[in-house]
C-alpha atoms as a PDB file:
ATOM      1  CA  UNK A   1      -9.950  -7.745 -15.081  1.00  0.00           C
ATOM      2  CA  UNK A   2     -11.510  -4.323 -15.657  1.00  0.00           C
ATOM      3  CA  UNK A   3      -9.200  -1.421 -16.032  1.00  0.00           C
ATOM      4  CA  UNK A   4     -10.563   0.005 -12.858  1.00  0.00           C
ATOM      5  CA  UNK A   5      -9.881  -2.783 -10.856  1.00  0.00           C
ATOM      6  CA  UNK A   6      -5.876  -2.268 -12.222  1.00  0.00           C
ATOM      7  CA  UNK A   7      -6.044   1.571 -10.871  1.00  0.00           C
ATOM      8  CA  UNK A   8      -7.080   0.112  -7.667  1.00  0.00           C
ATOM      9  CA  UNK A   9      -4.322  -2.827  -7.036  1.00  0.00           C
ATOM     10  CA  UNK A  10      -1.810   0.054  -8.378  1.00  0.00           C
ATOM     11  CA  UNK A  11      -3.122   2.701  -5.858  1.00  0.00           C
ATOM     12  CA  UNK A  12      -3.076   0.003  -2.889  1.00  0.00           C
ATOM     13  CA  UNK A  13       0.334  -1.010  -4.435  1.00  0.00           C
ATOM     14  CA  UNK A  14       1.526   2.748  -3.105  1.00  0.00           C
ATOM     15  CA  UNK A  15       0.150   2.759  -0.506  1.00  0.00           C
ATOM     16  CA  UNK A  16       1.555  -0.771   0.402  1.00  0.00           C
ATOM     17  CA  UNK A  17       5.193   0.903  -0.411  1.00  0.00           C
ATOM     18  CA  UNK A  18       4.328   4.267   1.189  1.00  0.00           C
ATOM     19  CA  UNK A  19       3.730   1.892   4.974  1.00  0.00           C
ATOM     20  CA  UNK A  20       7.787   0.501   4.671  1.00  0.00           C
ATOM     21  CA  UNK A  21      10.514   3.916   3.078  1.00  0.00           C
ATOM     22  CA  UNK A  22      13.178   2.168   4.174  1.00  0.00           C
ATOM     23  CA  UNK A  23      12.634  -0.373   1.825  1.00  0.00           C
ATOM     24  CA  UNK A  24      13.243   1.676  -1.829  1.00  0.00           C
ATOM     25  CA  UNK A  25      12.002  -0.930  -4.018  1.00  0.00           C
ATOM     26  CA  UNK A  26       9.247  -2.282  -2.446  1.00  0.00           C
ATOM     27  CA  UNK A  27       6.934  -0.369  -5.288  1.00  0.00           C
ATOM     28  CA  UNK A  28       8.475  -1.688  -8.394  1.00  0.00           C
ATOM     29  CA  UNK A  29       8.314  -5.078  -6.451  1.00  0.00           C
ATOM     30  CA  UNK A  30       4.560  -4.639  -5.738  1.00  0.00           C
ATOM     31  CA  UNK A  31       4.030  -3.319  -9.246  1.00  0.00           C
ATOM     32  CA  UNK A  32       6.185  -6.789 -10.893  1.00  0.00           C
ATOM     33  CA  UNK A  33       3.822  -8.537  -8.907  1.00  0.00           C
ATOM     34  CA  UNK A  34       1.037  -7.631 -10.148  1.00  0.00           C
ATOM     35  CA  UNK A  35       2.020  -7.559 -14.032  1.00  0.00           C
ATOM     36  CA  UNK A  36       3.060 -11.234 -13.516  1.00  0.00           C
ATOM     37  CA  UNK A  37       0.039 -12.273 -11.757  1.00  0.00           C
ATOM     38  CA  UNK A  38       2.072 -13.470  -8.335  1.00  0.00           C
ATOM     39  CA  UNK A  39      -0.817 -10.806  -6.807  1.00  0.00           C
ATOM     40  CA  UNK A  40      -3.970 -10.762  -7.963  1.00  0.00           C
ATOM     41  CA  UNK A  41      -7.264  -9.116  -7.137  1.00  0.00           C
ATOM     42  CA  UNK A  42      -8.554 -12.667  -5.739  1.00  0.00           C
ATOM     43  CA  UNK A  43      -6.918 -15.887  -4.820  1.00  0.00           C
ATOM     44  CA  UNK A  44      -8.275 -19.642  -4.650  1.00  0.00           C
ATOM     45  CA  UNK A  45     -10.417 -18.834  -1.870  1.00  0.00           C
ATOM     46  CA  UNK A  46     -11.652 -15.560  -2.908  1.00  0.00           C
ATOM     47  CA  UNK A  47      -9.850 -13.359  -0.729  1.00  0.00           C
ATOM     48  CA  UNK A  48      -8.526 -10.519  -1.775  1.00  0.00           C
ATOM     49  CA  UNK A  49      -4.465 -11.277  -2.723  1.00  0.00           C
ATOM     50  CA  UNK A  50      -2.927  -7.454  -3.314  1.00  0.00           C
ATOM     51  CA  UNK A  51      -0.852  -5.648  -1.450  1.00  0.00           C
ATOM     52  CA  UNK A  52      -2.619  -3.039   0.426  1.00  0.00           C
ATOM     53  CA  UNK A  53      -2.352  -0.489   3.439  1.00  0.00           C
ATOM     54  CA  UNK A  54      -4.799   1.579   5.115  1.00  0.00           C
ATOM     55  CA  UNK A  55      -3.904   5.250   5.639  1.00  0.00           C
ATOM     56  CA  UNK A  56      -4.269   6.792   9.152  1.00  0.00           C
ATOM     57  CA  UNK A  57      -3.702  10.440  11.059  1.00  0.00           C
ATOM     58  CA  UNK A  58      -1.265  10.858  13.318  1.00  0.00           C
ATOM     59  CA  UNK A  59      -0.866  13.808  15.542  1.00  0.00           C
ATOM     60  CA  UNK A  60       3.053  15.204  15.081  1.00  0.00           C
ATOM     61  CA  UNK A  61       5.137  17.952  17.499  1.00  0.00           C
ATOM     62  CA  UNK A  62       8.010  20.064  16.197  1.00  0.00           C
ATOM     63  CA  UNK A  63      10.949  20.941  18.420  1.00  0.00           C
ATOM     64  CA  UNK A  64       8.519  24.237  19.165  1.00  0.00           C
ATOM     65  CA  UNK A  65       5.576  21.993  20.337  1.00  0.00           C
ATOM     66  CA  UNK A  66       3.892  22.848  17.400  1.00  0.00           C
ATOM     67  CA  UNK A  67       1.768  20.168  16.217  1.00  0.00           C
ATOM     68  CA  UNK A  68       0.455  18.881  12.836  1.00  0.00           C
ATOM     69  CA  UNK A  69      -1.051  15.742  10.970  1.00  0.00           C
ATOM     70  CA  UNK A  70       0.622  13.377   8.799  1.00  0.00           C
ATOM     71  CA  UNK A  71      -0.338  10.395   7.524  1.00  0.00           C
ATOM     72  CA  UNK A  72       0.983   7.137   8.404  1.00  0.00           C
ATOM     73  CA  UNK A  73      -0.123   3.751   6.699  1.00  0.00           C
ATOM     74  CA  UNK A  74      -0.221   1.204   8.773  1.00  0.00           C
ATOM     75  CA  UNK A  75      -2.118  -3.076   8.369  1.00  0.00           C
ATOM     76  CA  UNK A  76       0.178  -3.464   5.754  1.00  0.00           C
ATOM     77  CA  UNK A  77      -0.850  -6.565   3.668  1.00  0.00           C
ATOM     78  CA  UNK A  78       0.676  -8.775   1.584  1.00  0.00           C
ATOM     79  CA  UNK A  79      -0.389 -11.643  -0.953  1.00  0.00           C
END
């Protein structure tokens, strides 16, 4: 597997962990994961078998009704 394809899984491996904060180790879980081959960039059927999460923009109000974007990850997925 090509060192770029490693940056990749990592970076969706963030992102995955990024989509659930209450869960503090769901990062180093992703990133075990990967290092011991339970995720992988492709499974049997050639699917893609990484964790992965796909970053959105979501409109937020403070108490002042000011508003600003953040951004949310949401389809979390999971090998």
């Amino acid at each position: 597997m090509s060192n770029y394809t490693n940056r990749n899984m990592l970076a969706a491996a963030e992102r995955y962990a990024q989509a659930d904060r209450s869960d503090p180790f769901a990062l180093a879980r992703a990133r075990l994961h990967l290092s011991n081959g339970i995720a992988s960039y492709a499974n049997a059927n050639g699917q893609a078998a990484y964790y992965e999460a796909e970053p959105y923009q979501e409109t937020r109000y403070l108490p002042d009704g000011r508003e600003y974007q953040a951004t949310v990850y949401r389809n979390v997925v999971r090998p």
